[in-house]
C-alpha atoms as a PDB file:
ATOM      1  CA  UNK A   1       7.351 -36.416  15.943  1.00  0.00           C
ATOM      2  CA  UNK A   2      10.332 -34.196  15.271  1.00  0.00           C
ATOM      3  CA  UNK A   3      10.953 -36.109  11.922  1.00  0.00           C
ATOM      4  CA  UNK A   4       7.536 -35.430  11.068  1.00  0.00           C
ATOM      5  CA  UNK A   5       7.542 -31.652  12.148  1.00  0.00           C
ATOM      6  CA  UNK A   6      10.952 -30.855  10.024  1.00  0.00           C
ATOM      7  CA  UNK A   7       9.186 -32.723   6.774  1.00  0.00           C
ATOM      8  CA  UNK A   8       5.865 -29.918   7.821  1.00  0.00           C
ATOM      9  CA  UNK A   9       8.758 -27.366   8.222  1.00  0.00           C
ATOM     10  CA  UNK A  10      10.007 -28.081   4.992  1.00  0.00           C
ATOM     11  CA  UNK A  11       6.889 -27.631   2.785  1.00  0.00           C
ATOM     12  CA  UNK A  12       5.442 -24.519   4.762  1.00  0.00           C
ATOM     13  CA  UNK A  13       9.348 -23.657   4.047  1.00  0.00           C
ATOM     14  CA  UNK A  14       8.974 -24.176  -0.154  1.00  0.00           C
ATOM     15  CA  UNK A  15       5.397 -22.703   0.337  1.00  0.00           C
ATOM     16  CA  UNK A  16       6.603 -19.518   1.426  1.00  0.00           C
ATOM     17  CA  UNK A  17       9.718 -19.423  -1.359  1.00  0.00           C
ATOM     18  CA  UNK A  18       7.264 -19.603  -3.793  1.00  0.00           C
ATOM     19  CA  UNK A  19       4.498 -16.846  -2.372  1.00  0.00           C
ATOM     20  CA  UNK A  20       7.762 -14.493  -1.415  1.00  0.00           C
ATOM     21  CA  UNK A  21       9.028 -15.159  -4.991  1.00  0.00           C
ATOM     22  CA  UNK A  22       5.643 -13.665  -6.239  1.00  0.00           C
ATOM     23  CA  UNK A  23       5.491 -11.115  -3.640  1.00  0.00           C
ATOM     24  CA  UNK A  24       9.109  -9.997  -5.053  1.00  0.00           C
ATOM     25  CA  UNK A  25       8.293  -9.539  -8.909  1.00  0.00           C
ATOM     26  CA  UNK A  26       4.750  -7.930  -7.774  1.00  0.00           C
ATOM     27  CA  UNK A  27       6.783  -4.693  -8.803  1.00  0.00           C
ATOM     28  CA  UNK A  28       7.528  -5.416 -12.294  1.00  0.00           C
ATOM     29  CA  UNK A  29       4.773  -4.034 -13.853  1.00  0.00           C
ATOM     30  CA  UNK A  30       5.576  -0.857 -11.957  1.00  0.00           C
ATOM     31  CA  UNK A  31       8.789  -0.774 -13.170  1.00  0.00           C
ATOM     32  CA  UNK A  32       7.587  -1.144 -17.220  1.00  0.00           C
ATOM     33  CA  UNK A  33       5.790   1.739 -16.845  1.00  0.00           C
ATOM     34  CA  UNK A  34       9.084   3.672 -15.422  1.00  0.00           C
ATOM     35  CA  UNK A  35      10.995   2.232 -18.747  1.00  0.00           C
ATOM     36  CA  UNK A  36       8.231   3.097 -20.658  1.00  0.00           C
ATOM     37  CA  UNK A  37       7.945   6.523 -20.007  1.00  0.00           C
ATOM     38  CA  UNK A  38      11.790   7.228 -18.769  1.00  0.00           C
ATOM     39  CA  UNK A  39      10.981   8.498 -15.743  1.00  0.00           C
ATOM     40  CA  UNK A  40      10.049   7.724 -11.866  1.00  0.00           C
ATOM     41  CA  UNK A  41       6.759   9.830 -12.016  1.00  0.00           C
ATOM     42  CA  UNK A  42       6.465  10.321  -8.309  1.00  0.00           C
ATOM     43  CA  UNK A  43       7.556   6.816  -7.138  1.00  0.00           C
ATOM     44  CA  UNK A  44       9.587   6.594  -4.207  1.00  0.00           C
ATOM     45  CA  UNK A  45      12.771   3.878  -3.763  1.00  0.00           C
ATOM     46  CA  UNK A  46      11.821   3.286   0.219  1.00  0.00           C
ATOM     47  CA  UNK A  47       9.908   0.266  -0.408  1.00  0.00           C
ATOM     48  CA  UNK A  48      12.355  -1.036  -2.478  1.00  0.00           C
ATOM     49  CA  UNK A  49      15.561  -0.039  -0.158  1.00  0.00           C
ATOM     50  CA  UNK A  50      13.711  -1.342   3.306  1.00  0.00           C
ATOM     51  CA  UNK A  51      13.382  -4.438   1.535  1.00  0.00           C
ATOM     52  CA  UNK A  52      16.573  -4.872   0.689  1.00  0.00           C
ATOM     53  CA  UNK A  53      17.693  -4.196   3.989  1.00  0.00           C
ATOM     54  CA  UNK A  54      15.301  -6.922   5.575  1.00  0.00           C
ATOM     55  CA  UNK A  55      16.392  -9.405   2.980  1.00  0.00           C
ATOM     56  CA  UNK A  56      20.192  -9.000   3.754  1.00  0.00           C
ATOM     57  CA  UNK A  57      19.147  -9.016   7.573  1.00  0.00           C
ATOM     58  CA  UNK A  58      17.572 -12.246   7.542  1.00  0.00           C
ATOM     59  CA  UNK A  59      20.466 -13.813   5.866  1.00  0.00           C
ATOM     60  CA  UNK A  60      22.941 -13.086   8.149  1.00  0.00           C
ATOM     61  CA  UNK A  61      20.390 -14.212  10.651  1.00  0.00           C
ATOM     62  CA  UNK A  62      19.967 -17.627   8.916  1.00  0.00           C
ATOM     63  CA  UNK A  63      23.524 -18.034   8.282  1.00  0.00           C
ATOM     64  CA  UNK A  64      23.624 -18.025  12.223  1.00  0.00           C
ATOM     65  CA  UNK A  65      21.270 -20.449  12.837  1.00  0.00           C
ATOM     66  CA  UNK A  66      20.894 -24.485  11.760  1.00  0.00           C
ATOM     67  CA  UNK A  67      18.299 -25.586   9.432  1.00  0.00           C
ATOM     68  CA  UNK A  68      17.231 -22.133   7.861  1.00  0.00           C
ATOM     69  CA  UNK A  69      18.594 -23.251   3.910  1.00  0.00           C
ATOM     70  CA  UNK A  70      14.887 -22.003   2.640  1.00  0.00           C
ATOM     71  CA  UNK A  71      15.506 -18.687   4.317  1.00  0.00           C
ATOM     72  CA  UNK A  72      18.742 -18.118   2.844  1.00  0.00           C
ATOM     73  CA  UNK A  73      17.388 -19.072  -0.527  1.00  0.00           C
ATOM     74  CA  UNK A  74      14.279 -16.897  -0.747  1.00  0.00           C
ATOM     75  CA  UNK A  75      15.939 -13.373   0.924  1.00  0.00           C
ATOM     76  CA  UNK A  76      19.512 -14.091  -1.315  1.00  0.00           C
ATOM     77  CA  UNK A  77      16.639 -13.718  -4.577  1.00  0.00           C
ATOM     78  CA  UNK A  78      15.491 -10.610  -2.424  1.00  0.00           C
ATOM     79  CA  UNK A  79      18.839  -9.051  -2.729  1.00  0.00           C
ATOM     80  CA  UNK A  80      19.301 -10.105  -6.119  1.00  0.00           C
ATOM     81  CA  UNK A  81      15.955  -8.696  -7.066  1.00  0.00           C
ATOM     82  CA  UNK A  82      15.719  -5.446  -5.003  1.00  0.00           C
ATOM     83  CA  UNK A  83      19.176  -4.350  -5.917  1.00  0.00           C
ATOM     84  CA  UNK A  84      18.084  -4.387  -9.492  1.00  0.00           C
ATOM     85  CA  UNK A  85      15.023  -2.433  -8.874  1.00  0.00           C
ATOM     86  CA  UNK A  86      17.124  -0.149  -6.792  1.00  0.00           C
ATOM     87  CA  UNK A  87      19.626  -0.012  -9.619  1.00  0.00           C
ATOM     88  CA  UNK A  88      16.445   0.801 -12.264  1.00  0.00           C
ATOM     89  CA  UNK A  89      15.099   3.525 -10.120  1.00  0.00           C
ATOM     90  CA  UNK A  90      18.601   5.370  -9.906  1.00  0.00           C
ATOM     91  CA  UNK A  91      18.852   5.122 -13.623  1.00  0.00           C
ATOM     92  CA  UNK A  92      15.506   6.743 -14.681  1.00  0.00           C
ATOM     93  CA  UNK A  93      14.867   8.931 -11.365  1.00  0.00           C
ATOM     94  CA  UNK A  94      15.773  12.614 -11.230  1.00  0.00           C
ATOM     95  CA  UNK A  95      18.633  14.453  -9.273  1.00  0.00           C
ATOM     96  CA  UNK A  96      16.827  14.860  -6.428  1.00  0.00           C
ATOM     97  CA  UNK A  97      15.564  11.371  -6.083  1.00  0.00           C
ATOM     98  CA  UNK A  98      18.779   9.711  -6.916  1.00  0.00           C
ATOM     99  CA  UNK A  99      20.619  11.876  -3.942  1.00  0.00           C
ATOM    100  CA  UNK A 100      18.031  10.901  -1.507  1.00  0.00           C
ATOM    101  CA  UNK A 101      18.129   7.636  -2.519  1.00  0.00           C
ATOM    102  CA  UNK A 102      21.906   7.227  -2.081  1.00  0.00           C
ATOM    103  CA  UNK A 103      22.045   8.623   1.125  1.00  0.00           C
ATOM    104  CA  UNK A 104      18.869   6.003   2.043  1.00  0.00           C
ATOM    105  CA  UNK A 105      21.714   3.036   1.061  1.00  0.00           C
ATOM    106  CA  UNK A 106      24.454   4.613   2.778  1.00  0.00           C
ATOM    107  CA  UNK A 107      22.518   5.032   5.789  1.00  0.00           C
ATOM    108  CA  UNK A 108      21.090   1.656   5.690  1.00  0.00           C
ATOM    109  CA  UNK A 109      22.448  -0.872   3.977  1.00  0.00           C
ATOM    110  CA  UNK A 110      26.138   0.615   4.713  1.00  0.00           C
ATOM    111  CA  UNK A 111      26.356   1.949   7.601  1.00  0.00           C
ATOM    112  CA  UNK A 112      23.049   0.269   9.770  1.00  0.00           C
ATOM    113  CA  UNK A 113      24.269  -3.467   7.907  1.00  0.00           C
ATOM    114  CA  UNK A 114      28.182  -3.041   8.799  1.00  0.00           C
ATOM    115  CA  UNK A 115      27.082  -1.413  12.080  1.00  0.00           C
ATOM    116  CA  UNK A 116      24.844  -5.057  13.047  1.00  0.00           C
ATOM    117  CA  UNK A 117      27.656  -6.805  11.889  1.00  0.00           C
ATOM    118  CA  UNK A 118      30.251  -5.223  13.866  1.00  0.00           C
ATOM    119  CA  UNK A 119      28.604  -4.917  16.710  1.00  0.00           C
ATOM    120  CA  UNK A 120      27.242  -8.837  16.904  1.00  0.00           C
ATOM    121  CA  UNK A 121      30.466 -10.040  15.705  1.00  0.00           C
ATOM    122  CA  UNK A 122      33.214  -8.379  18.396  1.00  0.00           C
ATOM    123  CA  UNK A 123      30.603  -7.852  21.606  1.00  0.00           C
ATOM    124  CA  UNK A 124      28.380 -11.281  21.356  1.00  0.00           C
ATOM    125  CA  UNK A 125      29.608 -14.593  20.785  1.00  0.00           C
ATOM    126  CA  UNK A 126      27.909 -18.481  20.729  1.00  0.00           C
ATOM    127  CA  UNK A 127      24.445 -18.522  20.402  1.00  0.00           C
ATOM    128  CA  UNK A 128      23.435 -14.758  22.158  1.00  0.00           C
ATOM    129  CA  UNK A 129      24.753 -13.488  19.128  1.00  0.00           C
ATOM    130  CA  UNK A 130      22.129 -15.608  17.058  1.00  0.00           C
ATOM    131  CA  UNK A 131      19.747 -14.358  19.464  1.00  0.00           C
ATOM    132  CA  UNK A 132      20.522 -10.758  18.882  1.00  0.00           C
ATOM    133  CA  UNK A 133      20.232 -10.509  15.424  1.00  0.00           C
ATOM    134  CA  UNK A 134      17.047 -12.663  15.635  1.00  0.00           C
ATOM    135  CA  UNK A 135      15.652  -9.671  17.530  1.00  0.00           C
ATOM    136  CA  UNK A 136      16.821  -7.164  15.625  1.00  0.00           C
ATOM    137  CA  UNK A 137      15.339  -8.964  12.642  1.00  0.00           C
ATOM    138  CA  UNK A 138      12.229  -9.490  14.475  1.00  0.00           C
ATOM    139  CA  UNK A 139      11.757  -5.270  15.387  1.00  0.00           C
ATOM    140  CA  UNK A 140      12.846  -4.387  12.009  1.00  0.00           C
ATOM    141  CA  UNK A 141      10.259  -7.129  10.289  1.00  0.00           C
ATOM    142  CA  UNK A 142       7.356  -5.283  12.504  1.00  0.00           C
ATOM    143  CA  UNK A 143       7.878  -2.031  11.807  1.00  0.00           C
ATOM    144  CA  UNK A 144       8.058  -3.033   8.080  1.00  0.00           C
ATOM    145  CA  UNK A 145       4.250  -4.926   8.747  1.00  0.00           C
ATOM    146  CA  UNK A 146       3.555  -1.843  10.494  1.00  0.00           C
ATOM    147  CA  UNK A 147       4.060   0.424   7.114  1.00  0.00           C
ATOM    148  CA  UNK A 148       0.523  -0.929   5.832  1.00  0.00           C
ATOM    149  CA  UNK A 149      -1.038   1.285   8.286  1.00  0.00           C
ATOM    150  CA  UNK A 150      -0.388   4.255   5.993  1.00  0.00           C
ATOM    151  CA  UNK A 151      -2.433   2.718   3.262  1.00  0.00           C
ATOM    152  CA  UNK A 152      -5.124   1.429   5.185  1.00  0.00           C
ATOM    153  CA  UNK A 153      -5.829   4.947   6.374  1.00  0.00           C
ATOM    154  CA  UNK A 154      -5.682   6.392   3.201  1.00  0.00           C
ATOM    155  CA  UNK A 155      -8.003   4.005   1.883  1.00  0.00           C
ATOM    156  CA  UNK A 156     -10.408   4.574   5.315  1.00  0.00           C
ATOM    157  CA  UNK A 157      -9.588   8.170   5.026  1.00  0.00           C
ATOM    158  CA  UNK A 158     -10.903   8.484   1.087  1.00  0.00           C
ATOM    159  CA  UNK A 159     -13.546   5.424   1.040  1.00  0.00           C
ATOM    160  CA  UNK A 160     -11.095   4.314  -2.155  1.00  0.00           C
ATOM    161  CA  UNK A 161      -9.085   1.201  -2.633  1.00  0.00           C
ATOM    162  CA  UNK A 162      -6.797   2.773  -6.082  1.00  0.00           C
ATOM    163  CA  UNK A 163      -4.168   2.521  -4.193  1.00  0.00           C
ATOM    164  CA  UNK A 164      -4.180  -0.958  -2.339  1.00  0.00           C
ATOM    165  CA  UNK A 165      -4.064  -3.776  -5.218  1.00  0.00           C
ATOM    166  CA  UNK A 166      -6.324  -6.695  -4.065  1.00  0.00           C
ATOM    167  CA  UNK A 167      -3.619  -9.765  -5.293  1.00  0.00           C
ATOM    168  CA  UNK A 168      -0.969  -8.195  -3.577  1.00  0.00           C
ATOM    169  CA  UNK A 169      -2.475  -8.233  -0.275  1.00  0.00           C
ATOM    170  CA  UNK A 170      -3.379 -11.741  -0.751  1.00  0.00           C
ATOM    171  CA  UNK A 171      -0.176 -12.700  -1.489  1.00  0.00           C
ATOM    172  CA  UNK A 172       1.286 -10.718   1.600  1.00  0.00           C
ATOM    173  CA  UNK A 173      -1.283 -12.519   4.057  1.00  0.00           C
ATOM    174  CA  UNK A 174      -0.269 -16.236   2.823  1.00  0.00           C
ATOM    175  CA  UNK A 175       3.192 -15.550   2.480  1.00  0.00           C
ATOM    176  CA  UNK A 176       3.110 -14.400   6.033  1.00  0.00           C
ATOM    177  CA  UNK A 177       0.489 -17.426   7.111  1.00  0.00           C
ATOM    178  CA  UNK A 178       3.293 -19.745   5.618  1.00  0.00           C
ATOM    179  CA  UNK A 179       6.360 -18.130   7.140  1.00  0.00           C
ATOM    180  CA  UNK A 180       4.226 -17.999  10.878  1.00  0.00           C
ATOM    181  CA  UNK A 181       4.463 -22.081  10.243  1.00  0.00           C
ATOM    182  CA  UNK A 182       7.636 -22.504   9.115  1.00  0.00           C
ATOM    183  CA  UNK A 183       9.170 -20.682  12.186  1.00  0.00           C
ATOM    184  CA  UNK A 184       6.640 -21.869  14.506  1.00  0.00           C
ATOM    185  CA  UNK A 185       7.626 -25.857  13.674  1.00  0.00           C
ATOM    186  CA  UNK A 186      11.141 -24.505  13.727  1.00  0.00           C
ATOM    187  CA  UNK A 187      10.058 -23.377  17.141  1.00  0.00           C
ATOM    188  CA  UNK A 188      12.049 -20.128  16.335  1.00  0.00           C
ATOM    189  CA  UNK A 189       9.697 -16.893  17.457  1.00  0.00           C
ATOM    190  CA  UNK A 190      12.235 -14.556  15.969  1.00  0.00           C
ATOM    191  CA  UNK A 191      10.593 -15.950  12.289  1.00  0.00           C
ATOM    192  CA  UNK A 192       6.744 -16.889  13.735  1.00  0.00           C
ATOM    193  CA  UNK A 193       5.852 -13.573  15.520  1.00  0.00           C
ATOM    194  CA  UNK A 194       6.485 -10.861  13.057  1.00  0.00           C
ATOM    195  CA  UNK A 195       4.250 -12.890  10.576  1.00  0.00           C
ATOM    196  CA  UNK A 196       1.355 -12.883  13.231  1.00  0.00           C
ATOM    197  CA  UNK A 197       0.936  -9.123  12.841  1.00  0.00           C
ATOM    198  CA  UNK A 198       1.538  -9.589   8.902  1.00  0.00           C
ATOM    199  CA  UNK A 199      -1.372 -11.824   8.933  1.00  0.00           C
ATOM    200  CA  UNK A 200      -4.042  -9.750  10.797  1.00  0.00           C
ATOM    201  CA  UNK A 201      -3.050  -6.569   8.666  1.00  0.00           C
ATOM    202  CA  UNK A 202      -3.446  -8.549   5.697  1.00  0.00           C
ATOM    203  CA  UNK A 203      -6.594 -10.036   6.419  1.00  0.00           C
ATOM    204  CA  UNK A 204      -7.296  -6.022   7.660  1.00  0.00           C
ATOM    205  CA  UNK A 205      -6.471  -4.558   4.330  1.00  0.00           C
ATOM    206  CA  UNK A 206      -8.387  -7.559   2.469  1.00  0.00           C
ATOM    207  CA  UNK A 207     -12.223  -6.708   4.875  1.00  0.00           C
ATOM    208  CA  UNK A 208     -11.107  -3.287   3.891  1.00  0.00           C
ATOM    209  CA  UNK A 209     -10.992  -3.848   0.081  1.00  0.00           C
ATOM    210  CA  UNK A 210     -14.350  -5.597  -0.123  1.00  0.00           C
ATOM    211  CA  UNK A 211     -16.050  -2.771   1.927  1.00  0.00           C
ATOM    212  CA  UNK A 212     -15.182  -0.240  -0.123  1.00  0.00           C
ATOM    213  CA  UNK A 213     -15.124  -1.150  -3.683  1.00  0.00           C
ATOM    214  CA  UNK A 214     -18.870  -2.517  -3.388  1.00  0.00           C
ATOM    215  CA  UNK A 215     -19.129   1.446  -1.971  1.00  0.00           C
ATOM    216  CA  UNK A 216     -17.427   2.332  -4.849  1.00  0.00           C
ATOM    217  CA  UNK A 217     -19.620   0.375  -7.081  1.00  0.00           C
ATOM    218  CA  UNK A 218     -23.104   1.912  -5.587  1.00  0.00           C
ATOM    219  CA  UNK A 219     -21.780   5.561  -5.741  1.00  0.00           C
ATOM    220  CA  UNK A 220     -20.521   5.151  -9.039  1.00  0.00           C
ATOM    221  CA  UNK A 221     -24.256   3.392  -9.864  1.00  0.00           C
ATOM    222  CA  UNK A 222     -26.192   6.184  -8.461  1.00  0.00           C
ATOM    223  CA  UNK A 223     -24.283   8.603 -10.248  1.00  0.00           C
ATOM    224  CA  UNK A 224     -24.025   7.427 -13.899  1.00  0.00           C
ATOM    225  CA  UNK A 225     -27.477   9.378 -16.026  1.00  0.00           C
ATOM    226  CA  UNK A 226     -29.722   8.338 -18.180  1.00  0.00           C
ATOM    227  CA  UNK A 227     -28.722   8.429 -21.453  1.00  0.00           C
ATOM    228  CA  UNK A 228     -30.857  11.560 -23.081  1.00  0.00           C
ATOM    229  CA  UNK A 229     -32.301  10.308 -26.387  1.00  0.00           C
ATOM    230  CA  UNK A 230     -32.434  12.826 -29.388  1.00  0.00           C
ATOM    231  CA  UNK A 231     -35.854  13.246 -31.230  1.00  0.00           C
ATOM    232  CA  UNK A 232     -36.325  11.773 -34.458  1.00  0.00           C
ATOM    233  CA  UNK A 233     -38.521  12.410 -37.417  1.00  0.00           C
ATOM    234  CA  UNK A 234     -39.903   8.675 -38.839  1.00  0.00           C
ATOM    235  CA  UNK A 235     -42.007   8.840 -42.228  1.00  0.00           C
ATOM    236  CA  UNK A 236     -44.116   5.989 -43.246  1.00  0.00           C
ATOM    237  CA  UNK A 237     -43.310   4.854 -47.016  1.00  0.00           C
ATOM    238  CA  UNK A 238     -46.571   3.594 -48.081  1.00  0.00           C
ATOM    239  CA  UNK A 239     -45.230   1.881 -51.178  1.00  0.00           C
ATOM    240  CA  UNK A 240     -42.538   0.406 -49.514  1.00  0.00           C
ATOM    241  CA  UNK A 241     -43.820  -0.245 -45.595  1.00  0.00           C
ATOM    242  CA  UNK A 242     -40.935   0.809 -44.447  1.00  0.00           C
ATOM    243  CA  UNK A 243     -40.189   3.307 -41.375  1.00  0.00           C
ATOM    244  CA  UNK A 244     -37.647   6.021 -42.325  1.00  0.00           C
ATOM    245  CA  UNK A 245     -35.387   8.476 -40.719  1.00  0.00           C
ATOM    246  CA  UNK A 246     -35.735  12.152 -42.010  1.00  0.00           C
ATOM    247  CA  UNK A 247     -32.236  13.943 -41.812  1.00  0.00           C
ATOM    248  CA  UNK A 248     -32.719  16.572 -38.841  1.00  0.00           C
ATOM    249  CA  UNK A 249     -33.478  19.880 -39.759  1.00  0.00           C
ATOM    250  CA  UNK A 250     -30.991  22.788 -39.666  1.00  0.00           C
ATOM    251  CA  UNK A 251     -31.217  26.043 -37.346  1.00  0.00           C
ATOM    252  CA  UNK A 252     -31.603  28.590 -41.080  1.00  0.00           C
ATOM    253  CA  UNK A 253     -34.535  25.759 -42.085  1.00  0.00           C
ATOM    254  CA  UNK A 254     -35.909  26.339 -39.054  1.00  0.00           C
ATOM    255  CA  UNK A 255     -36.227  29.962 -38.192  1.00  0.00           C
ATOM    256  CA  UNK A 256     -37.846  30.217 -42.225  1.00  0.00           C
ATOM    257  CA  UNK A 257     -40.158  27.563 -41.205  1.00  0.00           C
ATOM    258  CA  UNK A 258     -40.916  29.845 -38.232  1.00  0.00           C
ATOM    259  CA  UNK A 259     -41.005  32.664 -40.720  1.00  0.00           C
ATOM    260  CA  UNK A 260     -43.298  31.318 -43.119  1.00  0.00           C
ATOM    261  CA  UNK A 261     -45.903  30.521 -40.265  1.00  0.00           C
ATOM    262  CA  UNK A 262     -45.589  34.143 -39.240  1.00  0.00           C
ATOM    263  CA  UNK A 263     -46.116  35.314 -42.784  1.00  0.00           C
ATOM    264  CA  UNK A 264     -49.300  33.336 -43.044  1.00  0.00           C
ATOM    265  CA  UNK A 265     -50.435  34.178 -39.969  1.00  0.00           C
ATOM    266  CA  UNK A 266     -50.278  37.778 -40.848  1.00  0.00           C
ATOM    267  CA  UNK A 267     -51.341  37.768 -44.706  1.00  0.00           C
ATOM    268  CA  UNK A 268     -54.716  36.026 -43.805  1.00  0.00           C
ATOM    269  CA  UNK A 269     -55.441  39.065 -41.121  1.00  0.00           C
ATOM    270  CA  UNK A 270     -54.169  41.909 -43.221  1.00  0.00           C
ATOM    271  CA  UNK A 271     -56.994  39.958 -46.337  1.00  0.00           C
ATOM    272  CA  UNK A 272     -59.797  40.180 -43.792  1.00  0.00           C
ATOM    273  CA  UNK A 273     -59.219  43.456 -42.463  1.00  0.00           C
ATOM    274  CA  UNK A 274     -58.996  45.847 -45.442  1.00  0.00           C
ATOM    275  CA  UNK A 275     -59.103  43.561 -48.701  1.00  0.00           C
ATOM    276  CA  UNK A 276     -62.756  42.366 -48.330  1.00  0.00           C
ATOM    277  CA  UNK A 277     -63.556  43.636 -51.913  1.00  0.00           C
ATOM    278  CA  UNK A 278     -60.628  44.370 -53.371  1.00  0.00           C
ATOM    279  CA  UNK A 279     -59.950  42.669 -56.646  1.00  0.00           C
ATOM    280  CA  UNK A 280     -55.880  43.182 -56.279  1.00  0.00           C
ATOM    281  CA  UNK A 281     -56.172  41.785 -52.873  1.00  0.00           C
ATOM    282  CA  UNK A 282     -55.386  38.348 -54.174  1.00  0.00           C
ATOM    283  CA  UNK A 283     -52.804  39.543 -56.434  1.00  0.00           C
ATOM    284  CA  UNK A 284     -50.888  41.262 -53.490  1.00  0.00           C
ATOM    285  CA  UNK A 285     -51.434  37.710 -51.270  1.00  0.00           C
ATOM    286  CA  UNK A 286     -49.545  35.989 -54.276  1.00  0.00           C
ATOM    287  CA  UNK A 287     -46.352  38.168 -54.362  1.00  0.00           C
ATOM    288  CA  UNK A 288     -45.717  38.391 -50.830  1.00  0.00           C
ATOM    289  CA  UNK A 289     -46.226  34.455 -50.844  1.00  0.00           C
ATOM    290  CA  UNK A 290     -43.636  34.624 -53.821  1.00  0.00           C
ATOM    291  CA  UNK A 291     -41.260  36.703 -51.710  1.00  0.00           C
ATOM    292  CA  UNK A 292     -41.513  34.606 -48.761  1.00  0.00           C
ATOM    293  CA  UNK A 293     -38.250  32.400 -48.219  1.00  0.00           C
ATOM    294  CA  UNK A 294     -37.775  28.868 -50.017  1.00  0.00           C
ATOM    295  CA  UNK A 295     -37.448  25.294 -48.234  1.00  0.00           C
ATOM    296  CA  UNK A 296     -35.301  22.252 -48.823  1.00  0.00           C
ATOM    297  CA  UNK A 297     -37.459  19.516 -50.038  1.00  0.00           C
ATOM    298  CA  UNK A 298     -36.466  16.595 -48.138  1.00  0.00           C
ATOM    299  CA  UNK A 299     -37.368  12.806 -49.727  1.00  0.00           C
ATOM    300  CA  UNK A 300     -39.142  10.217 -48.416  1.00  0.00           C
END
């Protein structure tokens, strides 16, 4: 049975290298953008500093312990890859940013590292010491599950999942289904608990995500308008059966259309009133009809 629950350990182990190796290069795209347009834009380094600082925890936490080689190989590509994006982020961000950032690394991965280190190393010895770093670990690894919690109230808060990417959550909720197995066949709670709470907040944010981008989808639906169609003129070609699009008319060929109406109008009632037998009425009704203003001819 042991034999058999080391080989289980052992692929849940590789399982969750692979997922966490995922999880880690999620950022890239991210960080394309920031080349792209040399500069930060608003993006903050925590993310990418707390991780850091987990991934060097959990080393010296695995170094402590027997059997933890897949630990030490996944968080030791953590540090290699967070330090870069760390590195990236100082290179493009402003002043300000770079300052806080620096002081971020000096107050955790300086001083709060060499601090666990000293402490564990001169005041526990034997396997408390393993135990104390497992629980340090353990506190720091729920608080960073914890974080989450921000975005799911923004997304609750705004009834819009922008800001919480679908994939990544998945990823997060596997990688923390195959690290809760890993640790529990390893019967080491220091590696299974934290991953309990990752679970249920990634299952949280992934309920969260369906809810409301099908709201998205109906408000979005009941917003969008018809589509207003524009009147057109169709002449019938007798000769050559075929319907045709007149050109539409311009405002000046309107208002003289309007014009000429009015002209008519009037000319007929000015003839009836004082021209009944008048033999220059007719000759009068020609030049004002001559005087009236031209139309485009339009073809067929």
């Amino acid at each position: 049975m042991a034999g058999m629950s080391g080989h289980w350990a052992f692929a849940f182990g590789v399982l969750g290298n692979i997922i966490s190796f995922i999880v880690f290069l999620s950022p890239i795209p991210t960080f394309y953008k920031i080349y792209k347009k040399k500069s930060t834009e608003g993006y903050q380094s925590i993310p990418y500093v707390v991780a850091l600082f987990s991934s060097m925890l959990w080393i010296y936490y695995a170094f402590l312990k027997t059997n933890t080689t897949l630990l030490i190989t996944i968080n030791s590509f953590g540090v290699f890859i967070e330090t870069i994006y760390v590195g990236f982020y100082l290179f493009y961000a402003p002043k300000k940013a770079k300052v806080q950032t620096v002081k971020m690394l000096l107050l955790s991965v300086v001083g709060g590292f060499g601090a666990i280190i000293l402490v564990t190393q001169f005041l526990f010895k034997g396997a408390v010491r393993g135990q104390v770093v497992g629980w340090i670990c353990l506190l720091f690894s729920l608080c960073v599950f914890v974080a989450p919690l921000g975005i799911v109230r923004q997304v609750i808060k705004t009834k819009s999942v922008e800001y919480m990417p679908l994939l990544l959550s998945v990823f997060l909720t596997l990688s923390a289904v195959a690290w809760f197995f890993y640790g529990l066949l390893l019967k080491d709670i220091n590696i299974a608990a934290p991953n309990v709470l990752g679970f249920i907040f990634g299952i949280l944010q992934i309920v969260l995500y369906v809810i409301y981008s099908k709201k998205e989808k109906v408000i979005l639906k009941e917003q969008k308008l018809p589509e207003i169609q524009k009147p057109e003129v169709i002449v019938k070609d007798e000769n050559m059966n075929v319907n045709k699009k007149l050109p539409e008319l311009t405002q000046e060929q309107i208002l003289d259309i309007v014009k000429l109406a009015g002209l008519l109008v009037s000319t007929d009632k000015v003839q009836v009133a004082t021209c009944p037998h008048d033999t220059n009425c007719g000759v009068n009704k020609a030049a004002n009809v001559e005087n009236m203003p031209k139309l485009q001819t339009v073809d067929a």
